[in-house]
PDB file of N, CA and C in Angstrom:
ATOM      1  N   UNK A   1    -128.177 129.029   1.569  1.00  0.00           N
ATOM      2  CA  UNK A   1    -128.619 127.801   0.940  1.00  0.00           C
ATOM      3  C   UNK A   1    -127.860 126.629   1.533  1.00  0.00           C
ATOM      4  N   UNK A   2    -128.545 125.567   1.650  1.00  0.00           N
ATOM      5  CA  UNK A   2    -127.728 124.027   2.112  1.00  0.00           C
ATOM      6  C   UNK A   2    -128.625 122.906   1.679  1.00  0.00           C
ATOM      7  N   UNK A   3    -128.433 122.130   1.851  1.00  0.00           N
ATOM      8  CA  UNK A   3    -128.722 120.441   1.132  1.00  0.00           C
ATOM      9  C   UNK A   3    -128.928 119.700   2.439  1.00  0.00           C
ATOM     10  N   UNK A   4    -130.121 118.744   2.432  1.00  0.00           N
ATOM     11  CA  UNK A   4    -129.709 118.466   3.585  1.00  0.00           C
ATOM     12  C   UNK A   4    -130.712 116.751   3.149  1.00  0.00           C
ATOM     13  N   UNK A   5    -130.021 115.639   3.405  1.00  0.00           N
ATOM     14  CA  UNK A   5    -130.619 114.642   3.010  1.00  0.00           C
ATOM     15  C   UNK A   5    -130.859 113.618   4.015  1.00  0.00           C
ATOM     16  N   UNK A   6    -132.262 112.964   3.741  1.00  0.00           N
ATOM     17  CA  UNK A   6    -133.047 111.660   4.371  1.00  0.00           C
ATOM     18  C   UNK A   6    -131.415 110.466   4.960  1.00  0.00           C
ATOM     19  N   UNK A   7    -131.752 110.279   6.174  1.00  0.00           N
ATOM     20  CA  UNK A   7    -130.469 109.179   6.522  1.00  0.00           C
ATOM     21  C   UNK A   7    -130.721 107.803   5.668  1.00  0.00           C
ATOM     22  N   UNK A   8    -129.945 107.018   6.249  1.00  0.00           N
ATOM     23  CA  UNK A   8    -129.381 105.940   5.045  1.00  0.00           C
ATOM     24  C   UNK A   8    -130.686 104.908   5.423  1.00  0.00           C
ATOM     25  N   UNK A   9    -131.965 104.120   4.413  1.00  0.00           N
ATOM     26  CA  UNK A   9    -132.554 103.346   5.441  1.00  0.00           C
ATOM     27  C   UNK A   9    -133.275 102.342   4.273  1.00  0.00           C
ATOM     28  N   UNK A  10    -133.724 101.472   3.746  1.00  0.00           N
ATOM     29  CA  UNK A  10    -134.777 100.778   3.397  1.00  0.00           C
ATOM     30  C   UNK A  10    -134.290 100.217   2.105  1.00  0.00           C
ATOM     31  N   UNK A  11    -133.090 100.005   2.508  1.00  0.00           N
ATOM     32  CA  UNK A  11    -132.098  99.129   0.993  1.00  0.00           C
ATOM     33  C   UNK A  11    -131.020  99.985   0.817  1.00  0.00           C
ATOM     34  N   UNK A  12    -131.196 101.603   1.259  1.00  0.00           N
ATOM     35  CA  UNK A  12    -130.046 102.353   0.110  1.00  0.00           C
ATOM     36  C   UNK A  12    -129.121 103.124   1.149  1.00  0.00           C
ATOM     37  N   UNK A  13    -128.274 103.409   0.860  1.00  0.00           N
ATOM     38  CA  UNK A  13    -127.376 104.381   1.868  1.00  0.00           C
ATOM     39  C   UNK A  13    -126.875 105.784   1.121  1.00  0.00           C
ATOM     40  N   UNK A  14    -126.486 106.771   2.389  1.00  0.00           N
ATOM     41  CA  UNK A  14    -126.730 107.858   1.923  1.00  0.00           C
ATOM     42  C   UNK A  14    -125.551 107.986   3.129  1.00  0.00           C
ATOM     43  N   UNK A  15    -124.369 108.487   2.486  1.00  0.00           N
ATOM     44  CA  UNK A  15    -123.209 108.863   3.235  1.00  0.00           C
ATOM     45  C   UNK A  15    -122.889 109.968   3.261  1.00  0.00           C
ATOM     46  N   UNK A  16    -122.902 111.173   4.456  1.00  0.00           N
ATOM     47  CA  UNK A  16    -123.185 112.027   4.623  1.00  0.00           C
ATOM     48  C   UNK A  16    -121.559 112.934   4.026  1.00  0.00           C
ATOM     49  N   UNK A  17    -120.364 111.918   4.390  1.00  0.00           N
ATOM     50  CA  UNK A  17    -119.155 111.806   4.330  1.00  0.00           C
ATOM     51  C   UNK A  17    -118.760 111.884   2.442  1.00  0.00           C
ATOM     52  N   UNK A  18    -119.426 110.993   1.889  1.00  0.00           N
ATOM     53  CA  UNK A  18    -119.086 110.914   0.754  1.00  0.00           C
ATOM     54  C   UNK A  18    -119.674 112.468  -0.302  1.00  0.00           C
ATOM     55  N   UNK A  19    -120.906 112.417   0.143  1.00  0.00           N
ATOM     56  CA  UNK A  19    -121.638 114.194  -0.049  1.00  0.00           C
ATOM     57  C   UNK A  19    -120.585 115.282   0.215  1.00  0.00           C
ATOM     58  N   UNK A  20    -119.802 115.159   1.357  1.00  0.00           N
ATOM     59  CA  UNK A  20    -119.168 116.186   1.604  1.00  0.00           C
ATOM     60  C   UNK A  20    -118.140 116.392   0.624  1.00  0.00           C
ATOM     61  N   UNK A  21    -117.482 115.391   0.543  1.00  0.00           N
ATOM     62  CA  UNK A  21    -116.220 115.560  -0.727  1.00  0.00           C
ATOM     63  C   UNK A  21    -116.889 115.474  -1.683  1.00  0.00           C
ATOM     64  N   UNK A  22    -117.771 115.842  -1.912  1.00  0.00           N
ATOM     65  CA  UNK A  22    -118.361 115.952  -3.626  1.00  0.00           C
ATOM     66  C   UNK A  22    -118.591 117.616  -3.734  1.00  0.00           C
ATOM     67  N   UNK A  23    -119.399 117.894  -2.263  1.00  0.00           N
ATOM     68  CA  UNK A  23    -119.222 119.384  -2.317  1.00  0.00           C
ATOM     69  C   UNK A  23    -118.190 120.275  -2.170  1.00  0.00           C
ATOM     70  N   UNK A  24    -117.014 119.758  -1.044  1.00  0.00           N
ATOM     71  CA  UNK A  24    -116.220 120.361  -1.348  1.00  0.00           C
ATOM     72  C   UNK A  24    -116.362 121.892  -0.566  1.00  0.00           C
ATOM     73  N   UNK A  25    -117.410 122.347  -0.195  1.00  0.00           N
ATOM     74  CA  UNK A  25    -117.656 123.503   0.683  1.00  0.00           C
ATOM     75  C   UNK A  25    -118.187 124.394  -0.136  1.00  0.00           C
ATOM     76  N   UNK A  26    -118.958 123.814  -0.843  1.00  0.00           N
ATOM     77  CA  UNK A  26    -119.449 124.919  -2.024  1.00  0.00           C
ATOM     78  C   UNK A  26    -120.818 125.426  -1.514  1.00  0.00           C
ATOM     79  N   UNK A  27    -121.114 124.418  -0.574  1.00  0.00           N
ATOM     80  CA  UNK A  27    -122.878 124.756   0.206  1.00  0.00           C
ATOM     81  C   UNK A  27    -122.588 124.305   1.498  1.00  0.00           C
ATOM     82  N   UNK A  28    -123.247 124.663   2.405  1.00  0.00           N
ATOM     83  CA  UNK A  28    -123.619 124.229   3.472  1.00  0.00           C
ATOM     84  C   UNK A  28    -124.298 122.962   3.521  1.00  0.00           C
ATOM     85  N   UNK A  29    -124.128 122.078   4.548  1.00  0.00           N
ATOM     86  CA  UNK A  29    -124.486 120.711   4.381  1.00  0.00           C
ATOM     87  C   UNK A  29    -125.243 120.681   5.487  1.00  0.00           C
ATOM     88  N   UNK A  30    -126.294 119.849   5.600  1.00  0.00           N
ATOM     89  CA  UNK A  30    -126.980 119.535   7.070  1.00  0.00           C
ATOM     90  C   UNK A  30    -126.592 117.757   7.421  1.00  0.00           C
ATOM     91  N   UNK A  31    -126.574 117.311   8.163  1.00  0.00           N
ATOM     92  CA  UNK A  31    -126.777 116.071   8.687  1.00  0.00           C
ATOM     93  C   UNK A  31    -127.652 115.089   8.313  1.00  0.00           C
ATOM     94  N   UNK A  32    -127.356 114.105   8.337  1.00  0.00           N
ATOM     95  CA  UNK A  32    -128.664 113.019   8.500  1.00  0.00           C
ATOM     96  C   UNK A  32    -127.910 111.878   9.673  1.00  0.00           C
ATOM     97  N   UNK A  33    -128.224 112.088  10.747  1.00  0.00           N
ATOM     98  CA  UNK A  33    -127.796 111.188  11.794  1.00  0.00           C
ATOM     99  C   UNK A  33    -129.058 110.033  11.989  1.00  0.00           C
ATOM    100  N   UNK A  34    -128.826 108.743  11.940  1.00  0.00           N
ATOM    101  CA  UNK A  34    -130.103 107.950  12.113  1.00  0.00           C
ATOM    102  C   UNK A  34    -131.161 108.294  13.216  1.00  0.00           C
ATOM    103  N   UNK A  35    -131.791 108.587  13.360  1.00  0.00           N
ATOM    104  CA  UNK A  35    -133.105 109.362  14.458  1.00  0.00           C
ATOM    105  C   UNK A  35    -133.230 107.858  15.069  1.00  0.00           C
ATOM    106  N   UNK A  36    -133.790 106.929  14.328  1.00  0.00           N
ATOM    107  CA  UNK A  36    -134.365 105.468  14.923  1.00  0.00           C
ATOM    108  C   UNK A  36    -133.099 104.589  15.360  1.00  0.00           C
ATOM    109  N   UNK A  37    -132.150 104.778  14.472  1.00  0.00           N
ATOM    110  CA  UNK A  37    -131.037 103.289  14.695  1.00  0.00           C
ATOM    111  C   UNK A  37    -130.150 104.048  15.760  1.00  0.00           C
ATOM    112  N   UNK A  38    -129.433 105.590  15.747  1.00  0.00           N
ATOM    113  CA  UNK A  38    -129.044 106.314  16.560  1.00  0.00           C
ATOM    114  C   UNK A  38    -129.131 106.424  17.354  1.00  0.00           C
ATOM    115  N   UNK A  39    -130.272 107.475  17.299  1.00  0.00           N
ATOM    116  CA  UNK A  39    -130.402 108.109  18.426  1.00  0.00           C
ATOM    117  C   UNK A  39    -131.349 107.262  19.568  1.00  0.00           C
ATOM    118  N   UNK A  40    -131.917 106.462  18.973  1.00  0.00           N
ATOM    119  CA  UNK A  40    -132.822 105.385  19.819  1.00  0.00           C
ATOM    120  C   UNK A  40    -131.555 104.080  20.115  1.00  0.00           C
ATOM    121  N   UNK A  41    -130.425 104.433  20.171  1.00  0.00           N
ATOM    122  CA  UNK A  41    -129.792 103.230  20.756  1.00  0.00           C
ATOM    123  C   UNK A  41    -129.356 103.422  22.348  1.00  0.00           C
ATOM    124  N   UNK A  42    -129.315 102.538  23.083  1.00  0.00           N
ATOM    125  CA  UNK A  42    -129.190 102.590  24.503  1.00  0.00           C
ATOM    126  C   UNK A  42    -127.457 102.525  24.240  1.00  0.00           C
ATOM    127  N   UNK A  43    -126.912 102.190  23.369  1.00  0.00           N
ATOM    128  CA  UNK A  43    -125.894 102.199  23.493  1.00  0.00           C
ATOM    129  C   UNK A  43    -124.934 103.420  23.013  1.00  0.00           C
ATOM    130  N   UNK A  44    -124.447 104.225  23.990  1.00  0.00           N
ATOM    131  CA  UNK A  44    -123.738 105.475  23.898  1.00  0.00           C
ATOM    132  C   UNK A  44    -122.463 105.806  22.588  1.00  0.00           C
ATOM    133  N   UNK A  45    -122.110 104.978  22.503  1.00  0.00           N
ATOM    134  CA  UNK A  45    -121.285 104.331  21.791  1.00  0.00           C
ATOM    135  C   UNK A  45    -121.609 104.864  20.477  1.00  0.00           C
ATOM    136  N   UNK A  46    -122.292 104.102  20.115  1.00  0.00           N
ATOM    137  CA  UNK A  46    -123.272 103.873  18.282  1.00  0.00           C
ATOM    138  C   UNK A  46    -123.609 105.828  18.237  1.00  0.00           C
ATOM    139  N   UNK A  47    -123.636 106.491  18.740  1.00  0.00           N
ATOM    140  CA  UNK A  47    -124.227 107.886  19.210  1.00  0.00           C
ATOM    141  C   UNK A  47    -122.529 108.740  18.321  1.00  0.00           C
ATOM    142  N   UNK A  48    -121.987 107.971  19.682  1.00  0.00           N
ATOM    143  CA  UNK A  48    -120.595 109.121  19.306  1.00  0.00           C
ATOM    144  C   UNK A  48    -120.266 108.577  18.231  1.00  0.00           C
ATOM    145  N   UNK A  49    -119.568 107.422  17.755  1.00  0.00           N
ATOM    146  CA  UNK A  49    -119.289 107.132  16.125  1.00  0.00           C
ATOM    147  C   UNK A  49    -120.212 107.927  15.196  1.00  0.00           C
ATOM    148  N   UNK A  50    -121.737 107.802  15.375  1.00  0.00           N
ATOM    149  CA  UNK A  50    -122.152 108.559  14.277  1.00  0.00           C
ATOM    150  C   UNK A  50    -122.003 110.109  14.525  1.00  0.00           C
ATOM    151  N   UNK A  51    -121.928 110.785  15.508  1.00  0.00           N
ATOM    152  CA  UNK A  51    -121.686 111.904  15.250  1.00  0.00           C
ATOM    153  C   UNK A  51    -120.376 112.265  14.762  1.00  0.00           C
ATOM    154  N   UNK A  52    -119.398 111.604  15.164  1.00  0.00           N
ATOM    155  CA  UNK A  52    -118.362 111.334  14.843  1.00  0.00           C
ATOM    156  C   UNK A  52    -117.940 111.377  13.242  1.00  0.00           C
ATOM    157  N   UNK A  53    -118.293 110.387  12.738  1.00  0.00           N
ATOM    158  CA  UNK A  53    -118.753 110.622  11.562  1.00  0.00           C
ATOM    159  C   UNK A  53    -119.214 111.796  10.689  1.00  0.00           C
ATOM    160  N   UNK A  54    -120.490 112.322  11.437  1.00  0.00           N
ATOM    161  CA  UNK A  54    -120.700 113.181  10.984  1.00  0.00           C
ATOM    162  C   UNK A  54    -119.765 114.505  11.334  1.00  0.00           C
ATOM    163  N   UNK A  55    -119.432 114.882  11.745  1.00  0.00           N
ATOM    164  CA  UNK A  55    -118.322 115.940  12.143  1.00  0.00           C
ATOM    165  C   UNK A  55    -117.054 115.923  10.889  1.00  0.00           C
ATOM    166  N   UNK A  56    -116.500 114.382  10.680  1.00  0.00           N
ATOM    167  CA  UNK A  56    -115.799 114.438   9.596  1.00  0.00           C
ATOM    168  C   UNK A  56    -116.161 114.838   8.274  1.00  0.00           C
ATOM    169  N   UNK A  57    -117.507 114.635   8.233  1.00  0.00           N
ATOM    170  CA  UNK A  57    -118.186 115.387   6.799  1.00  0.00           C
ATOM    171  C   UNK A  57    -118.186 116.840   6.757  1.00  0.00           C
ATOM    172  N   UNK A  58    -117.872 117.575   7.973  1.00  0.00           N
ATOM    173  CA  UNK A  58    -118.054 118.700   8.764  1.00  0.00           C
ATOM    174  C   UNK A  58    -116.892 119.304   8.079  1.00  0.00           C
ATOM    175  N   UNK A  59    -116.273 118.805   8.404  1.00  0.00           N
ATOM    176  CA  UNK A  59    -114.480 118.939   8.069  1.00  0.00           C
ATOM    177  C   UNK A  59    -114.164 118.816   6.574  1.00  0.00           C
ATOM    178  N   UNK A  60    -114.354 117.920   5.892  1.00  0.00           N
ATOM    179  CA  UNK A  60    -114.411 117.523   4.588  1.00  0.00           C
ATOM    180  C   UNK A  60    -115.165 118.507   3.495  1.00  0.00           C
ATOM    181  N   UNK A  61    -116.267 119.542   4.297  1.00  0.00           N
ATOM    182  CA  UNK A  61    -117.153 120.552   3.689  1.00  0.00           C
ATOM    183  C   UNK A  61    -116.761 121.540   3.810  1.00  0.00           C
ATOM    184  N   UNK A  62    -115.108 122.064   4.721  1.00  0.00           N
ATOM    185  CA  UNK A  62    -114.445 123.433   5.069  1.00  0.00           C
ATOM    186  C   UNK A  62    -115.633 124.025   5.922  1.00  0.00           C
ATOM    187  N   UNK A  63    -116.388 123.109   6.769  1.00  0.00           N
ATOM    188  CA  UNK A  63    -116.652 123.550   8.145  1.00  0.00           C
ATOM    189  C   UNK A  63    -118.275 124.212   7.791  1.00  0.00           C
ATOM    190  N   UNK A  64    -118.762 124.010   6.842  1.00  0.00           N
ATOM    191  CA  UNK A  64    -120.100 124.509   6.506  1.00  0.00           C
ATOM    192  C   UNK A  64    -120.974 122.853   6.746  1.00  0.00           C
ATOM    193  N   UNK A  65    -121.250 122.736   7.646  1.00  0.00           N
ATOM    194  CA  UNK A  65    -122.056 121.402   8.134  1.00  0.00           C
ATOM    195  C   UNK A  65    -122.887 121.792   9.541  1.00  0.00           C
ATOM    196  N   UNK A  66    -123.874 121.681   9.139  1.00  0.00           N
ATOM    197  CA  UNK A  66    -125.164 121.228  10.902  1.00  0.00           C
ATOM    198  C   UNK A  66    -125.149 120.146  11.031  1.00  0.00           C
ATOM    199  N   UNK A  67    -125.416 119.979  12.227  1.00  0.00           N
ATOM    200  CA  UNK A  67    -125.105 118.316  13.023  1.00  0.00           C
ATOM    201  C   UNK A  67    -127.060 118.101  13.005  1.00  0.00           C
ATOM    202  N   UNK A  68    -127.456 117.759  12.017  1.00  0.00           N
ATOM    203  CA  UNK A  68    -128.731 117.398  12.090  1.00  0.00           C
ATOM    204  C   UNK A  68    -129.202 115.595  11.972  1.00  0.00           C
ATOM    205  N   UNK A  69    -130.382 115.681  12.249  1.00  0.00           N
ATOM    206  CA  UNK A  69    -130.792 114.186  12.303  1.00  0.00           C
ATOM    207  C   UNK A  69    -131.452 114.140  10.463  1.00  0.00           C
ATOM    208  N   UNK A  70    -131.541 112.705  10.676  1.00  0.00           N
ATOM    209  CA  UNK A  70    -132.311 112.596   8.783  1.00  0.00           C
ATOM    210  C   UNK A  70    -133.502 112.835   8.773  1.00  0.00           C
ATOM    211  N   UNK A  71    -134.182 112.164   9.884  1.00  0.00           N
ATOM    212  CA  UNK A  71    -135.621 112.313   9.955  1.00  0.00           C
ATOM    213  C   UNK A  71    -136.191 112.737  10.935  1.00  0.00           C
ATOM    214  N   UNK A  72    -137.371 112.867  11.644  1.00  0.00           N
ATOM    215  CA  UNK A  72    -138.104 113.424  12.856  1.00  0.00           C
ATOM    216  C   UNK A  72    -137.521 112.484  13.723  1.00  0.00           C
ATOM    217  N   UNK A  73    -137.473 112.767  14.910  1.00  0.00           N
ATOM    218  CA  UNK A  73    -136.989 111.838  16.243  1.00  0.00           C
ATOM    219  C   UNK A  73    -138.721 111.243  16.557  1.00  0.00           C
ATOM    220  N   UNK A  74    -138.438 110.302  16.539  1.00  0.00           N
ATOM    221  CA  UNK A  74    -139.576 108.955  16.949  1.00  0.00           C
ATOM    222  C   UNK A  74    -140.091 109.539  18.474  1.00  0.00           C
ATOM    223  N   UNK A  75    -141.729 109.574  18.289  1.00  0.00           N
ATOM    224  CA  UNK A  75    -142.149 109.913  19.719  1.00  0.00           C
ATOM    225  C   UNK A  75    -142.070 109.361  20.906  1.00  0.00           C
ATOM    226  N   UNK A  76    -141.327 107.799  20.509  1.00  0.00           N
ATOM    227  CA  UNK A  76    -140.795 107.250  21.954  1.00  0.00           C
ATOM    228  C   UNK A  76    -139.571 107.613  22.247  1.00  0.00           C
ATOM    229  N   UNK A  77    -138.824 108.644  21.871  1.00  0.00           N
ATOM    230  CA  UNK A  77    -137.754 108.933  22.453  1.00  0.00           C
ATOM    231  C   UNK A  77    -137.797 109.893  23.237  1.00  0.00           C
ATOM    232  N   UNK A  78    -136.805 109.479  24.416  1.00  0.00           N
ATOM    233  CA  UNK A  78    -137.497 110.611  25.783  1.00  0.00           C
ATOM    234  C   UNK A  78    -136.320 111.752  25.517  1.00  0.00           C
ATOM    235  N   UNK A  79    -137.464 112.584  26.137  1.00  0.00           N
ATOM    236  CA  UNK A  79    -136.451 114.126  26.334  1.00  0.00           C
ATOM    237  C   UNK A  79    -134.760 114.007  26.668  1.00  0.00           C
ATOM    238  N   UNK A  80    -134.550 113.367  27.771  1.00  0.00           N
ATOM    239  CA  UNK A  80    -133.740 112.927  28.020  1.00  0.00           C
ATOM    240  C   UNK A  80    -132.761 112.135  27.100  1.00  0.00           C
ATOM    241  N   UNK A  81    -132.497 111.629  26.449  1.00  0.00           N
ATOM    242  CA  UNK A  81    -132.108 111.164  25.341  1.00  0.00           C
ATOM    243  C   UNK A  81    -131.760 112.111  24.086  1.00  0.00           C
ATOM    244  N   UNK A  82    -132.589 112.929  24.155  1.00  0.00           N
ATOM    245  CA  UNK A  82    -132.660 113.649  22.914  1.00  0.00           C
ATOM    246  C   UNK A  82    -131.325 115.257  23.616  1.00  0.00           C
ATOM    247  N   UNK A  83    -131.651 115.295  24.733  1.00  0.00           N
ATOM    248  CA  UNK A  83    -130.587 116.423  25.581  1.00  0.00           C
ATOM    249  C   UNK A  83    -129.456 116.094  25.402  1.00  0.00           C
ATOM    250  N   UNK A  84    -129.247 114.348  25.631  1.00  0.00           N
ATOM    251  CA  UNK A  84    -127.769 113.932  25.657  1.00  0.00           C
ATOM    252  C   UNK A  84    -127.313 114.124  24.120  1.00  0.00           C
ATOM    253  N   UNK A  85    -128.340 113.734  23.240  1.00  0.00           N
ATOM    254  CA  UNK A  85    -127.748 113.889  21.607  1.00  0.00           C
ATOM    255  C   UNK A  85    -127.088 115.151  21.467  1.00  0.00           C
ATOM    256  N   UNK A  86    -127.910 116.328  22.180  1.00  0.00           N
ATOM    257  CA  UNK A  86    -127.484 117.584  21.326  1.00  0.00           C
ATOM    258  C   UNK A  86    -126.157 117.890  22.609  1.00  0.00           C
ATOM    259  N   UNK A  87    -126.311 117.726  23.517  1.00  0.00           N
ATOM    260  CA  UNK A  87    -124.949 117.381  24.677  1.00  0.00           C
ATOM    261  C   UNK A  87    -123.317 116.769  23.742  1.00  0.00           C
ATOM    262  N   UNK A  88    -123.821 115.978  23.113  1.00  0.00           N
ATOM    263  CA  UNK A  88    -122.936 114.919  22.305  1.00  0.00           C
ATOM    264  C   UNK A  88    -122.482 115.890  21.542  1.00  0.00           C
ATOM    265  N   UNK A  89    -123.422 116.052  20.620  1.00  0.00           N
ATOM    266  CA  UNK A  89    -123.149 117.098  19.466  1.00  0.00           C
ATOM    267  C   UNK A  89    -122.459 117.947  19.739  1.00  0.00           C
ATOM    268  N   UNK A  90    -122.832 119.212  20.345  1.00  0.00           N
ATOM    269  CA  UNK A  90    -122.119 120.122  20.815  1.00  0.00           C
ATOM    270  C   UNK A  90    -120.402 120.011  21.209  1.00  0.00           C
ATOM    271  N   UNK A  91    -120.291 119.040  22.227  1.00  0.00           N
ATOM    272  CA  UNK A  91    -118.892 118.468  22.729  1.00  0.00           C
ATOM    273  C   UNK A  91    -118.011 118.188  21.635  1.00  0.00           C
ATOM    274  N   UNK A  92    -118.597 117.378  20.481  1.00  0.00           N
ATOM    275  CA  UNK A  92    -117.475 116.868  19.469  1.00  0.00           C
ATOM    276  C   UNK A  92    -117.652 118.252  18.726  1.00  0.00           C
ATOM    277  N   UNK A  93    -118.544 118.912  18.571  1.00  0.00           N
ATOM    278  CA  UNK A  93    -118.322 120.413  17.568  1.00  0.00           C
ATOM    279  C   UNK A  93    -117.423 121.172  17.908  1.00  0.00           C
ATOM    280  N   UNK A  94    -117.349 121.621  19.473  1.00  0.00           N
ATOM    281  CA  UNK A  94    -116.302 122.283  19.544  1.00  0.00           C
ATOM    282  C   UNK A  94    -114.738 121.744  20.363  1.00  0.00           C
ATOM    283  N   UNK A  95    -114.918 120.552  19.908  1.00  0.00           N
ATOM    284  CA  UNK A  95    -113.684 119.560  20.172  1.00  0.00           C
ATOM    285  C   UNK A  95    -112.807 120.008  18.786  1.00  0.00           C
ATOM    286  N   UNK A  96    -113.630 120.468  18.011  1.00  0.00           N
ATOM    287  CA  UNK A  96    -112.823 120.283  16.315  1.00  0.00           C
ATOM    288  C   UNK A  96    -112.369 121.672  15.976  1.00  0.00           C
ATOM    289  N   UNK A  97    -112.939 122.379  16.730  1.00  0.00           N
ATOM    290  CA  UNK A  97    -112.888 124.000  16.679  1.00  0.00           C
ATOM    291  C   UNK A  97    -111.343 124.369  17.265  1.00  0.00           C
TER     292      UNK A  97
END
């Protein structure tokens, strides 16, 4: 079993970080990394902070966390882009390991 919630978007925020210390590691947690503001940024940067981020929720859950997105990845995002995300991902996952 895991929980896994819509990213932060249309007035309200949803901190993936703050979820985690509520659970405490009692469930498995999934991600919500922004798909549109994220992963659609040209800027590399905005990418690693949020995974970044998310990894600390990772940590905060005694290590029961997927590095997932909130929503579907937008069909203008190229393959390429989407390789480097899970590239990203991967690197800071087992940076923490």
């Amino acid at each position: 079993d895991a929980l896994a919630f819509e990213e932060s978007k249309k007035g309200f925020t949803v901190d993936i970080l703050d979820i985690a210390r509520t659970l405490r590691g009692r469930t498995a947690l999934f991600g919500n990394l922004d798909s549109v503001g994220c992963l659609g940024s040209d800027d590399e940067a905005v990418v690693v902070r949020a995974l970044e981020h998310q990894r600390n929720a990772g940590i905060e859950n005694n290590g029961r966390f997927v590095f997932c997105l909130g929503s579907p990845v937008p069909p203008q995002t190229s393959l390429a882009r989407v390789q480097r995300y899970v590239s990203l991902a991967r690197g800071i996952a087992d940076a923490t390991r």
